[in-house]
PDB file of N, CA and C in Angstrom:
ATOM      1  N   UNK A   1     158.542  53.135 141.492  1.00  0.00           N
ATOM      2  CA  UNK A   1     158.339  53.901 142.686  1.00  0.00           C
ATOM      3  C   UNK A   1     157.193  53.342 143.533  1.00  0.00           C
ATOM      4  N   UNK A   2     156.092  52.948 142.963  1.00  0.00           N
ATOM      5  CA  UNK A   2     154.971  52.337 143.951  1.00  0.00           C
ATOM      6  C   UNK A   2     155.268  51.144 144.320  1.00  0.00           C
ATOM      7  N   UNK A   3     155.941  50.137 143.675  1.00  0.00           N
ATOM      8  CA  UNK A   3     156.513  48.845 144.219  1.00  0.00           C
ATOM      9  C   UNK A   3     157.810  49.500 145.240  1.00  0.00           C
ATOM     10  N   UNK A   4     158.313  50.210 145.512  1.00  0.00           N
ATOM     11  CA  UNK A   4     159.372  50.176 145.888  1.00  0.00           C
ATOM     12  C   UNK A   4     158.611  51.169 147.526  1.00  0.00           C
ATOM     13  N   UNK A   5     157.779  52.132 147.595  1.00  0.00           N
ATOM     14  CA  UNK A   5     157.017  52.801 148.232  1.00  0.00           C
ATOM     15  C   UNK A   5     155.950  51.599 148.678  1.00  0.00           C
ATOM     16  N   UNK A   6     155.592  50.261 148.742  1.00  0.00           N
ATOM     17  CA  UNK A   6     154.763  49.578 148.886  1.00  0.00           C
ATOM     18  C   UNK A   6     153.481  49.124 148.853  1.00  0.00           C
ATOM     19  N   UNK A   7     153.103  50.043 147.252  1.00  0.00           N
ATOM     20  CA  UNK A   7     151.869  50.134 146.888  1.00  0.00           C
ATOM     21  C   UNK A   7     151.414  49.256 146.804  1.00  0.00           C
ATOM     22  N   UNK A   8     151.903  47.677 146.255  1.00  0.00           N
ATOM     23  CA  UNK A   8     151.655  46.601 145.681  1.00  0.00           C
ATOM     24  C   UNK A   8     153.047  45.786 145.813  1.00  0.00           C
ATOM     25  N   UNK A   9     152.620  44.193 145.712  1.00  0.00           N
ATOM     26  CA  UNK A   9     153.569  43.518 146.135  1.00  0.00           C
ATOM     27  C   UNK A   9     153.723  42.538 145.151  1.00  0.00           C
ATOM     28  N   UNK A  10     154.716  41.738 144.513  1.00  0.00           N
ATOM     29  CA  UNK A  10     155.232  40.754 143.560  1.00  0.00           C
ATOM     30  C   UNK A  10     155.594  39.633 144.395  1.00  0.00           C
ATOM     31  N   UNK A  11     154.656  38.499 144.598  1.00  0.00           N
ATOM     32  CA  UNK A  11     154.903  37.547 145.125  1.00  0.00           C
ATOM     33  C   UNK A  11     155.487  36.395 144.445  1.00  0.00           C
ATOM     34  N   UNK A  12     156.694  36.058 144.483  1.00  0.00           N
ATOM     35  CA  UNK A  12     157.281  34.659 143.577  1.00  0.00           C
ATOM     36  C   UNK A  12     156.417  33.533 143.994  1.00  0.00           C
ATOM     37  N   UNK A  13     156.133  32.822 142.458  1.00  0.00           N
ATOM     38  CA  UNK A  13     155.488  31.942 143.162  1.00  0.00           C
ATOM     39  C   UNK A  13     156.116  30.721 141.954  1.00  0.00           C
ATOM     40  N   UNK A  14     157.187  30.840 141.362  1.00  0.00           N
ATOM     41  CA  UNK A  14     157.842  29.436 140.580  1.00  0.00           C
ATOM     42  C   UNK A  14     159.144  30.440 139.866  1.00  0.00           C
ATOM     43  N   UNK A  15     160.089  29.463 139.884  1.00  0.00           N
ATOM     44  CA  UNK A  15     161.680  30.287 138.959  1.00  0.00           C
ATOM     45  C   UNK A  15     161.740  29.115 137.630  1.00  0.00           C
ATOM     46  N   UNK A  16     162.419  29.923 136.927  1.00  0.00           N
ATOM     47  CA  UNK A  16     163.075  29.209 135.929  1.00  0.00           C
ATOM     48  C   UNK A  16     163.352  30.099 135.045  1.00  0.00           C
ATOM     49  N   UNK A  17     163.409  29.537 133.802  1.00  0.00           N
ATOM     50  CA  UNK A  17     163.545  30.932 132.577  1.00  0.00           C
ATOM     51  C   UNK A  17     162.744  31.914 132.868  1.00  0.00           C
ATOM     52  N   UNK A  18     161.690  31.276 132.716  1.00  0.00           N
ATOM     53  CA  UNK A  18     160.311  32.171 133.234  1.00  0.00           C
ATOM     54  C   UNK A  18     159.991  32.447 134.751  1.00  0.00           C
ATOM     55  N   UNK A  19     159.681  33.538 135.124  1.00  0.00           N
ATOM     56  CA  UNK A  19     159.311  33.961 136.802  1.00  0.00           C
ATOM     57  C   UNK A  19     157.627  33.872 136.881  1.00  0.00           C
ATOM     58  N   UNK A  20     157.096  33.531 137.785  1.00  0.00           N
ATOM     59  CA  UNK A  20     155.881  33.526 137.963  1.00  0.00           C
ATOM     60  C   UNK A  20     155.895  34.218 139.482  1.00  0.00           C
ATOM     61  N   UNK A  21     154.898  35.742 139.268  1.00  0.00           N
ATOM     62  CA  UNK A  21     154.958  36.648 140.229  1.00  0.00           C
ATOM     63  C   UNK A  21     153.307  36.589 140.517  1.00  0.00           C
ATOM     64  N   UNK A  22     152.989  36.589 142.022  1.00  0.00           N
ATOM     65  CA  UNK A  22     151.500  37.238 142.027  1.00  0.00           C
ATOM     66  C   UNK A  22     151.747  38.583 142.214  1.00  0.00           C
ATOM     67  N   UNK A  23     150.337  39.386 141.779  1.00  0.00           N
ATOM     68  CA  UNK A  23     150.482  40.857 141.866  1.00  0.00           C
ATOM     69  C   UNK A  23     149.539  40.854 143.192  1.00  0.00           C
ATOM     70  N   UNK A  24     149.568  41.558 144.097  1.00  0.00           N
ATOM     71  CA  UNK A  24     148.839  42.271 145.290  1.00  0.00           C
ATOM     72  C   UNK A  24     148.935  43.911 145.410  1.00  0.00           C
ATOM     73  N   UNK A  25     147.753  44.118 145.746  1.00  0.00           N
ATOM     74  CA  UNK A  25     147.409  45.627 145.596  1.00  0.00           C
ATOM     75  C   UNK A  25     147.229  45.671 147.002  1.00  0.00           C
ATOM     76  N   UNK A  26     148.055  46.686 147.782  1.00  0.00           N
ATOM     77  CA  UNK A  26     147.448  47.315 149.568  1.00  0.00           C
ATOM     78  C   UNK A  26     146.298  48.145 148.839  1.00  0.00           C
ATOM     79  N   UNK A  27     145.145  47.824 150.285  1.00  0.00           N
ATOM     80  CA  UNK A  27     144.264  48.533 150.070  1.00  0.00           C
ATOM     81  C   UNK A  27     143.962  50.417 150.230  1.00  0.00           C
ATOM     82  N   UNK A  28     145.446  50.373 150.710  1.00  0.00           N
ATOM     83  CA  UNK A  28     145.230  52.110 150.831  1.00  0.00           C
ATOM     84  C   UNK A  28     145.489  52.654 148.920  1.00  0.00           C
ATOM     85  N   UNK A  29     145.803  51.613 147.937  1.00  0.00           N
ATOM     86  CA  UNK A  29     146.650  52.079 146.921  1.00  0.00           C
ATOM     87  C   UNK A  29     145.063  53.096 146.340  1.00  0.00           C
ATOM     88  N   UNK A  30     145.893  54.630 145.660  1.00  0.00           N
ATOM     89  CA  UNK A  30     144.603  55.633 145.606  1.00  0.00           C
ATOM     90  C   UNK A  30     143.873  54.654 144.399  1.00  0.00           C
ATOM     91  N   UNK A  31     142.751  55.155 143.666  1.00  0.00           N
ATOM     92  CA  UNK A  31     142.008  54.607 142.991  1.00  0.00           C
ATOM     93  C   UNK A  31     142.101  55.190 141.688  1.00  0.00           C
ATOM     94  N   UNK A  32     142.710  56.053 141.465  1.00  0.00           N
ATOM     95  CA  UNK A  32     143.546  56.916 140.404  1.00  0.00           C
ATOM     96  C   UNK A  32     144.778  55.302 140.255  1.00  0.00           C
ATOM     97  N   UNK A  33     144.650  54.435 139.288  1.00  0.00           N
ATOM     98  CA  UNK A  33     145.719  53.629 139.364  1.00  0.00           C
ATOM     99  C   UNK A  33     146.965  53.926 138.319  1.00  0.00           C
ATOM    100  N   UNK A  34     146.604  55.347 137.749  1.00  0.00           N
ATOM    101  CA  UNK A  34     147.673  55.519 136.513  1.00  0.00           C
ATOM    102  C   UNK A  34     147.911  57.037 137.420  1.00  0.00           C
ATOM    103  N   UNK A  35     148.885  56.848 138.203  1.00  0.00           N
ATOM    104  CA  UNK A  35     148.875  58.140 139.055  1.00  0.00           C
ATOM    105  C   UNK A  35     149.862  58.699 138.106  1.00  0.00           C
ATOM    106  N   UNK A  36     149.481  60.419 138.044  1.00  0.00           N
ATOM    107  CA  UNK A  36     150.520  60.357 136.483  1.00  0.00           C
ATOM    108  C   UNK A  36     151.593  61.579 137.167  1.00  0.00           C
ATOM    109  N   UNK A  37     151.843  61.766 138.366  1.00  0.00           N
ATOM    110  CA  UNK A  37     152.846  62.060 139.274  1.00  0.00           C
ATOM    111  C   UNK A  37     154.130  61.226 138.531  1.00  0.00           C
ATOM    112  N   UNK A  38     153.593  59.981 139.104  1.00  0.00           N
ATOM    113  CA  UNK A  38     154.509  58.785 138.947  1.00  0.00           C
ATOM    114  C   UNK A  38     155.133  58.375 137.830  1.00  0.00           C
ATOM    115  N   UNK A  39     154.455  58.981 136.670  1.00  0.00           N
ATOM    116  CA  UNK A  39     154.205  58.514 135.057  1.00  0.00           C
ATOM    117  C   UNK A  39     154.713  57.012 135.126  1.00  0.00           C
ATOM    118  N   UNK A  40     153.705  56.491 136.035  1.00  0.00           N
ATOM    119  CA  UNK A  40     153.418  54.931 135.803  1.00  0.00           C
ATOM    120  C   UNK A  40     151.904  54.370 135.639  1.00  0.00           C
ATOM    121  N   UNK A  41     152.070  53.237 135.445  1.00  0.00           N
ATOM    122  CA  UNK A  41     150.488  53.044 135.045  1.00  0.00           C
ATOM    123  C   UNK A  41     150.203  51.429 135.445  1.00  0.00           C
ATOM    124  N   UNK A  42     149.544  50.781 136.121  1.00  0.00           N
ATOM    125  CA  UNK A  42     148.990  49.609 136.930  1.00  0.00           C
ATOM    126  C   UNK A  42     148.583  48.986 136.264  1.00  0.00           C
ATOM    127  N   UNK A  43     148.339  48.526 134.750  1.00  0.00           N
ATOM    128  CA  UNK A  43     147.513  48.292 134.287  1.00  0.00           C
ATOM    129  C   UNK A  43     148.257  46.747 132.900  1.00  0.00           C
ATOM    130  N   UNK A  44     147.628  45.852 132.489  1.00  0.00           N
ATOM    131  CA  UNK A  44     148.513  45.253 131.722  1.00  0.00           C
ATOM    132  C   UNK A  44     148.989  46.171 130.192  1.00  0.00           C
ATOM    133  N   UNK A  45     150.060  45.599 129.489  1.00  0.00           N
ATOM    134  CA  UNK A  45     150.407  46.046 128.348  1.00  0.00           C
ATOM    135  C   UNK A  45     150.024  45.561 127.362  1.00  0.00           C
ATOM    136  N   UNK A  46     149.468  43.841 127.430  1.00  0.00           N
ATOM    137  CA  UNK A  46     149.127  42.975 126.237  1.00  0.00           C
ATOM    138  C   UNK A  46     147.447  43.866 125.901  1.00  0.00           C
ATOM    139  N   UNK A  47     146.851  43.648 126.675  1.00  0.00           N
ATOM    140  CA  UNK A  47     145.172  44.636 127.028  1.00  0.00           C
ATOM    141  C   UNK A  47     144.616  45.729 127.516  1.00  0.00           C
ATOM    142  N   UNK A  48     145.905  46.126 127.999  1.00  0.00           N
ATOM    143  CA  UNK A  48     145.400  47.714 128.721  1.00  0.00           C
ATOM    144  C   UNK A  48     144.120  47.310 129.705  1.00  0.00           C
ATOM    145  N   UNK A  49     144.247  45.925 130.201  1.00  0.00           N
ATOM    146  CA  UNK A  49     143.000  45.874 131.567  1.00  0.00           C
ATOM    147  C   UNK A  49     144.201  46.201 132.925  1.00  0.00           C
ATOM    148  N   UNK A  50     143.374  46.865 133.277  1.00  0.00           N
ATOM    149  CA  UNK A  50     143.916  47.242 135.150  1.00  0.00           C
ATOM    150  C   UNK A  50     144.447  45.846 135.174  1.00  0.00           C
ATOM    151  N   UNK A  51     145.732  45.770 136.186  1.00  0.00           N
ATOM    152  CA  UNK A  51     146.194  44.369 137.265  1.00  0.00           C
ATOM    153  C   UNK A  51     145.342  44.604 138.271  1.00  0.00           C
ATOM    154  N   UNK A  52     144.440  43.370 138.485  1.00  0.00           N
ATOM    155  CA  UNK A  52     144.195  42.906 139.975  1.00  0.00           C
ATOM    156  C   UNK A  52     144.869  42.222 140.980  1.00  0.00           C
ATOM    157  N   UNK A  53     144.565  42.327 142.114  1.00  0.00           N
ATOM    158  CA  UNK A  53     145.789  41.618 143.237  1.00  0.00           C
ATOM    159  C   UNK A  53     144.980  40.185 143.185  1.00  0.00           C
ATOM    160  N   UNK A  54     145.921  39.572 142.930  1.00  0.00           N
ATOM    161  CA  UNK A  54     145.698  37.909 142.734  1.00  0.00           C
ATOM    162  C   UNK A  54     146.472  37.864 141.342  1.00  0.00           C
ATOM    163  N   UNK A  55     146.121  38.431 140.154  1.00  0.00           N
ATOM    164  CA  UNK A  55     147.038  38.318 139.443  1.00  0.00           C
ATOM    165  C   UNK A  55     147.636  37.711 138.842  1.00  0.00           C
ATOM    166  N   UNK A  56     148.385  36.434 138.365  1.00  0.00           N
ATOM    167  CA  UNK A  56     149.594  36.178 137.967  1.00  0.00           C
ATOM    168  C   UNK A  56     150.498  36.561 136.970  1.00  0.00           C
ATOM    169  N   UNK A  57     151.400  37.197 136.801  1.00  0.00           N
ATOM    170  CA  UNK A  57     152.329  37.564 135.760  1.00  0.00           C
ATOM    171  C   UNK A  57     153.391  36.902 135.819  1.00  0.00           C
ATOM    172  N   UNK A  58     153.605  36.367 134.490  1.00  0.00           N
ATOM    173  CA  UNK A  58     155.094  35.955 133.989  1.00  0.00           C
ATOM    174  C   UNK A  58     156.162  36.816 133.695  1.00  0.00           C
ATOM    175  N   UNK A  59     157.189  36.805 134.177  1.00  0.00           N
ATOM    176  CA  UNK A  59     158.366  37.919 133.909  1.00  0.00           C
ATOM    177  C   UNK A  59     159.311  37.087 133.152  1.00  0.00           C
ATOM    178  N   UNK A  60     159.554  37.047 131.879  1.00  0.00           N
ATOM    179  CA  UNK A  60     160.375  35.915 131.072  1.00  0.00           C
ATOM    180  C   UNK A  60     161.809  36.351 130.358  1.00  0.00           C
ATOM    181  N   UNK A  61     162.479  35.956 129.906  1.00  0.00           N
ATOM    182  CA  UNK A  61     164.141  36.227 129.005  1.00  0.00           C
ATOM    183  C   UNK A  61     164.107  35.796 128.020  1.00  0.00           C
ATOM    184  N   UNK A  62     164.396  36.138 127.021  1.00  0.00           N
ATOM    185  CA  UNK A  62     165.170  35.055 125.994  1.00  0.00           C
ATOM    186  C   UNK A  62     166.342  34.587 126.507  1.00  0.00           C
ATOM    187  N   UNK A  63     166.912  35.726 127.259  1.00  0.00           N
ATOM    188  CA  UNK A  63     168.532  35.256 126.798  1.00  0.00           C
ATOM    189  C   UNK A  63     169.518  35.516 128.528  1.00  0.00           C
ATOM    190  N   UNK A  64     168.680  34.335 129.561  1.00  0.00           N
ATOM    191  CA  UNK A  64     169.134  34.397 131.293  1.00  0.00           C
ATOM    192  C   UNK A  64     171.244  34.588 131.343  1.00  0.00           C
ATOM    193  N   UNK A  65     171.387  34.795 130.327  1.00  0.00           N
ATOM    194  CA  UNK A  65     173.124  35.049 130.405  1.00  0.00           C
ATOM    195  C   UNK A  65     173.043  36.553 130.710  1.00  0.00           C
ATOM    196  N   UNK A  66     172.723  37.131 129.796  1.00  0.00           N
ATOM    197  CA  UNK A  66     172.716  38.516 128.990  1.00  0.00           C
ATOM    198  C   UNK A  66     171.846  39.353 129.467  1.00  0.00           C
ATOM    199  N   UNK A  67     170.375  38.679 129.984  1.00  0.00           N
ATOM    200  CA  UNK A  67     169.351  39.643 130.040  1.00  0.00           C
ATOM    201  C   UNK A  67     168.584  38.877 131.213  1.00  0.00           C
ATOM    202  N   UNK A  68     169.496  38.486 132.857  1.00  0.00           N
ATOM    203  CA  UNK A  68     169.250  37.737 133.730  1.00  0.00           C
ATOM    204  C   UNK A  68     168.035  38.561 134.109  1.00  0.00           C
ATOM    205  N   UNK A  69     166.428  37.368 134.805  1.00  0.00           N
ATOM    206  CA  UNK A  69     165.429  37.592 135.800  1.00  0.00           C
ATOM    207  C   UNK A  69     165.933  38.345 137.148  1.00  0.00           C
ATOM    208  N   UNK A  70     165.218  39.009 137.951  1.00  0.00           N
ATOM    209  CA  UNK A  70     165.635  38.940 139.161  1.00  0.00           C
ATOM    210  C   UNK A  70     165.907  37.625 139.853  1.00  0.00           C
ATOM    211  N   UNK A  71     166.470  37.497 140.675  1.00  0.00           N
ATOM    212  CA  UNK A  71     167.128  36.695 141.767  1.00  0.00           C
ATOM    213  C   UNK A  71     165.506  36.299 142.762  1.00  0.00           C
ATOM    214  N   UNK A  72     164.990  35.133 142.141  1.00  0.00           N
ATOM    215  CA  UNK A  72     164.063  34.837 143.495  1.00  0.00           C
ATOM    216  C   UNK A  72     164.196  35.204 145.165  1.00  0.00           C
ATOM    217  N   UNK A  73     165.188  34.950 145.336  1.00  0.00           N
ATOM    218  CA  UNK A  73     165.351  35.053 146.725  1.00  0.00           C
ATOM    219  C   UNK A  73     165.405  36.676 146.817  1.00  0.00           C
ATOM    220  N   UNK A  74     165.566  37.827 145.531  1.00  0.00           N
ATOM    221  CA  UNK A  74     165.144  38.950 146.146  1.00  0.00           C
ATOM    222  C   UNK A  74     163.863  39.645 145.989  1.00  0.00           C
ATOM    223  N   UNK A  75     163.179  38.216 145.094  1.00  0.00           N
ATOM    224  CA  UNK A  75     161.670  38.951 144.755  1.00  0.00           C
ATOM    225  C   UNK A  75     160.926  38.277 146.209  1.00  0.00           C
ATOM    226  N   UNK A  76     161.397  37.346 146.596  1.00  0.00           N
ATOM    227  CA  UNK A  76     160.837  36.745 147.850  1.00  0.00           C
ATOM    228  C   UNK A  76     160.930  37.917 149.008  1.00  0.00           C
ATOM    229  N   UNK A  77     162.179  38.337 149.446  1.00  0.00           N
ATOM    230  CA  UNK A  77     162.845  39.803 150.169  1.00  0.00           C
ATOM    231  C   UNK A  77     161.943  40.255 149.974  1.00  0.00           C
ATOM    232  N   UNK A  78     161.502  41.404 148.864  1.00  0.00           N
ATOM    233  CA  UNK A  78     161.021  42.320 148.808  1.00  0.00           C
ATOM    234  C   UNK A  78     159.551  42.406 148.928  1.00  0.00           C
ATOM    235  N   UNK A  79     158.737  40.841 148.639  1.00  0.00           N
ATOM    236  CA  UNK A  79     157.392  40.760 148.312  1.00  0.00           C
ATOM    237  C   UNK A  79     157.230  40.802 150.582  1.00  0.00           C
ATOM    238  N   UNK A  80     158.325  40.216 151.170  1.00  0.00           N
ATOM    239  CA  UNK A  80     158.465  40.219 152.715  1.00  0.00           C
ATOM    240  C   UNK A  80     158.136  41.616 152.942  1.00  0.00           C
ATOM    241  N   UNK A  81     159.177  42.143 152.816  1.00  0.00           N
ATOM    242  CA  UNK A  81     159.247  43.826 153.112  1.00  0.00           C
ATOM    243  C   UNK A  81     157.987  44.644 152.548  1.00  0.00           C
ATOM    244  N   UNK A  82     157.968  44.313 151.646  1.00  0.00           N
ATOM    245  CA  UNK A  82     156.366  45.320 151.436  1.00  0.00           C
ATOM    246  C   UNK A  82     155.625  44.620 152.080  1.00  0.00           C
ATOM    247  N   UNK A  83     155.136  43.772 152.759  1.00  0.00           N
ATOM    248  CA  UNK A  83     153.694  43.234 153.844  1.00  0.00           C
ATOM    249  C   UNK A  83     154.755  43.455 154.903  1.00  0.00           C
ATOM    250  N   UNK A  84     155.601  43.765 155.440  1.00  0.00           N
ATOM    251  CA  UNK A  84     155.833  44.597 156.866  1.00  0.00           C
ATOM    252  C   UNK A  84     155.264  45.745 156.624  1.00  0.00           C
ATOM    253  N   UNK A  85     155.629  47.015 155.527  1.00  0.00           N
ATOM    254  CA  UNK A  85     155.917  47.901 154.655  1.00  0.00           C
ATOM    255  C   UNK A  85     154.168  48.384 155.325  1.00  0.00           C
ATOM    256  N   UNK A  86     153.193  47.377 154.345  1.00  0.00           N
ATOM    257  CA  UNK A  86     151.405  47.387 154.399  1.00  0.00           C
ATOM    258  C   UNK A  86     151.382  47.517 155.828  1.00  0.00           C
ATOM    259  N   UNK A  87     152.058  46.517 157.068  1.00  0.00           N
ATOM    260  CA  UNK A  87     151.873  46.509 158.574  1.00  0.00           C
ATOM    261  C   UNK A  87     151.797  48.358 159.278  1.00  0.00           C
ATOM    262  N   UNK A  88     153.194  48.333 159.063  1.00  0.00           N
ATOM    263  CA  UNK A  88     153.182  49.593 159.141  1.00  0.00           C
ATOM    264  C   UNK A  88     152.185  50.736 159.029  1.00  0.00           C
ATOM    265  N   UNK A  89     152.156  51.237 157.625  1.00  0.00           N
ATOM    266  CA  UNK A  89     151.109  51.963 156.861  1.00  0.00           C
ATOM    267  C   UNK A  89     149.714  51.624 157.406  1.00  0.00           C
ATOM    268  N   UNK A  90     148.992  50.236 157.628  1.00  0.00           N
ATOM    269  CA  UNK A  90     147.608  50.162 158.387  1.00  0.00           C
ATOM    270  C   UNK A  90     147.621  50.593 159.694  1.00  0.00           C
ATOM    271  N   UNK A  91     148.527  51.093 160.521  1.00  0.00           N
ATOM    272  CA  UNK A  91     148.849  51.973 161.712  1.00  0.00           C
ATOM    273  C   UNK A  91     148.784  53.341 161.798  1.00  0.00           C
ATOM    274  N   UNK A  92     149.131  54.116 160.557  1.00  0.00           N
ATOM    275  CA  UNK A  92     149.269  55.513 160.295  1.00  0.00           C
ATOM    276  C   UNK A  92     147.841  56.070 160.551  1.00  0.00           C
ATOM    277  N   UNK A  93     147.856  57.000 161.148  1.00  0.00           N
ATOM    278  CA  UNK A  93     146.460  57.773 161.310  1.00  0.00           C
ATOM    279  C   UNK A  93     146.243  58.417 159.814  1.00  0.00           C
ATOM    280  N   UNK A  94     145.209  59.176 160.122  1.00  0.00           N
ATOM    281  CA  UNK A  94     144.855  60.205 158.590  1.00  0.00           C
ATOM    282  C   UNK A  94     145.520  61.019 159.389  1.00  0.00           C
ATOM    283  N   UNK A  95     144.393  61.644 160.604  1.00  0.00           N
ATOM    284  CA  UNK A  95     144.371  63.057 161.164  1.00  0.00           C
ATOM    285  C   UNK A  95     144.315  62.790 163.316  1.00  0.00           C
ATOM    286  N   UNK A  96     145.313  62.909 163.839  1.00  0.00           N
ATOM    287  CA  UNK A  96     145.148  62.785 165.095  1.00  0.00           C
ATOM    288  C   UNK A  96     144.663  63.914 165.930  1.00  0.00           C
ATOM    289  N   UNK A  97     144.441  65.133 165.167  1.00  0.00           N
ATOM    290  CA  UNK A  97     143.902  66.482 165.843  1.00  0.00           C
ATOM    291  C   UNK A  97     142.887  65.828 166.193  1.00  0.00           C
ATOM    292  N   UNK A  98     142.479  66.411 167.219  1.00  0.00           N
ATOM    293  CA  UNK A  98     140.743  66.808 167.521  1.00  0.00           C
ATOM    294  C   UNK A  98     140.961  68.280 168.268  1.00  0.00           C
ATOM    295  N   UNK A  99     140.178  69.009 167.776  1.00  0.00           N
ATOM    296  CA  UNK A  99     139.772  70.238 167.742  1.00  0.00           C
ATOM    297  C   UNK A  99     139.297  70.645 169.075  1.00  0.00           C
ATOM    298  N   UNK A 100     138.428  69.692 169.439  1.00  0.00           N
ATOM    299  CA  UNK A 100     137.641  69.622 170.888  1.00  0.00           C
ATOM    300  C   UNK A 100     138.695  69.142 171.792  1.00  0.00           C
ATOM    301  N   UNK A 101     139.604  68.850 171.956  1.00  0.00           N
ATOM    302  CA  UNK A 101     140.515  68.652 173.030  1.00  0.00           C
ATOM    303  C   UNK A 101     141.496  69.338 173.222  1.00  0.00           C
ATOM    304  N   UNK A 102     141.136  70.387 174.546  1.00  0.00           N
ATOM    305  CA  UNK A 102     142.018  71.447 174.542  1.00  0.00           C
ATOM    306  C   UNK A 102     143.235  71.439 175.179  1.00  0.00           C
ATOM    307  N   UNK A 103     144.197  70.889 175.830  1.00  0.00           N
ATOM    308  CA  UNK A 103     145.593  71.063 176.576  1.00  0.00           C
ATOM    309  C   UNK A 103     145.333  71.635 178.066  1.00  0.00           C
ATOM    310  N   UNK A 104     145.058  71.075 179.018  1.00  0.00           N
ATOM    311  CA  UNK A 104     145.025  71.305 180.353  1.00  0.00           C
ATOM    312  C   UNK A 104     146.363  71.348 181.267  1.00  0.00           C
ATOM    313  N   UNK A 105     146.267  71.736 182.064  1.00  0.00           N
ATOM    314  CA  UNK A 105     147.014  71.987 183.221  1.00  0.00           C
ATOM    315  C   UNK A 105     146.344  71.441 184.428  1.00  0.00           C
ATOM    316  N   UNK A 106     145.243  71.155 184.258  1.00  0.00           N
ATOM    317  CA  UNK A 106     144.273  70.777 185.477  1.00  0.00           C
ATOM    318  C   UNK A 106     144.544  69.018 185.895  1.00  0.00           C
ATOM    319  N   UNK A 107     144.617  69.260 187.054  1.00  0.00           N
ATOM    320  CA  UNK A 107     145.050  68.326 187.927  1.00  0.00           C
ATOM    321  C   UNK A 107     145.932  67.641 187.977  1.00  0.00           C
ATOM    322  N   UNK A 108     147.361  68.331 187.232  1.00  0.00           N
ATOM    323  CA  UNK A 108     148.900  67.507 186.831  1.00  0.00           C
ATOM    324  C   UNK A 108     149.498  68.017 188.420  1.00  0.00           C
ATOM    325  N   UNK A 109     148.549  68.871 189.125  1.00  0.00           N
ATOM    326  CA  UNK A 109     149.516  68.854 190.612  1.00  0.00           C
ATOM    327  C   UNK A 109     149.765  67.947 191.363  1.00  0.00           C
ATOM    328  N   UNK A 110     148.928  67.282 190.810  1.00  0.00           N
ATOM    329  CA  UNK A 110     148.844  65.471 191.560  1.00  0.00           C
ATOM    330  C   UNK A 110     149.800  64.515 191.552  1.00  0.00           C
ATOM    331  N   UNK A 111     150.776  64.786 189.858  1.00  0.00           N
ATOM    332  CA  UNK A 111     151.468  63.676 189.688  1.00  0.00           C
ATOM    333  C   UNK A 111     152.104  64.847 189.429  1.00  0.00           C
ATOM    334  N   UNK A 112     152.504  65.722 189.149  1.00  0.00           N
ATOM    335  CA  UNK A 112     153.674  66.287 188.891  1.00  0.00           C
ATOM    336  C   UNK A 112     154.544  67.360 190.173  1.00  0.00           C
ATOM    337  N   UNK A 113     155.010  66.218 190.834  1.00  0.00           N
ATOM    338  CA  UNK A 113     155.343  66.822 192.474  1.00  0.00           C
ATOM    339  C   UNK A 113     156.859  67.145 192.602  1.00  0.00           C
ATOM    340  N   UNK A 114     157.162  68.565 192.595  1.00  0.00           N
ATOM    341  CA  UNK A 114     158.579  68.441 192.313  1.00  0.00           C
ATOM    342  C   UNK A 114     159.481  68.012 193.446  1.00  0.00           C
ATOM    343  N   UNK A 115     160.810  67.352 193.034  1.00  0.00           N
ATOM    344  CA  UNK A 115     161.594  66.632 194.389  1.00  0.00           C
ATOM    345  C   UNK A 115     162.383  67.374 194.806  1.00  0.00           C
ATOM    346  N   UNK A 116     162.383  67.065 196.012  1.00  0.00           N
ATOM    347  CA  UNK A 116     163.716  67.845 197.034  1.00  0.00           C
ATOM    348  C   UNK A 116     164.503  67.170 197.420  1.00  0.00           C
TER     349      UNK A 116
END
């Protein structure tokens, strides 16, 4: 769900049996990294140390018949789409209220001239 929501991004960076992915973290990702909403957890499995963005992880098979890698060209896709994904999201406001700005009527007689 957070790779797919664009928390973090899997950058291919070599194919073969073995995949070589960088990991990238957007900086909005919360700081809670085992968000347990999600019951996922950010963190490696060999050490239980957090992933940092830079990263490299191997994604490997025994057996590419039976138990095929993803398709580079869709870890490439998707590592695209999540940095549009980040573009996006660094645009989003928090909060666009302001409290102090009240809704006028004053001086729209100017431009708002009805036609005949």
């Amino acid at each position: 769900m957070l790779h797919t929501a664009g928390w973090f991004t899997l950058e291919p960076i070599d194919e073969d049996k073995v995949h070589g992915v960088k990991f990238g973290v957007r900086p909005q990702l919360p700081q809670d990294l085992c968000p347990k909403e999600y019951g996922v957890a950010l963190h490696r499995i060999d050490n239980a140390r957090p992933l940092v963005s830079g990263e490299e992880i191997k994604l490997e098979t025994h057996n590419p018949q039976t138990h095929p890698l993803p398709d580079t060209r869709l870890l490439e896709l998707q590592w695209m789409l999540n940095r549009v994904l980040a573009l996006r999201g660094a645009a989003e406001p928090e909060d666009l209220e302001d409290e102090s700005d009240v809704d006028s009527d004053e001086g729209l007689e100017y431009f708002a001239r009805p036609v005949l």
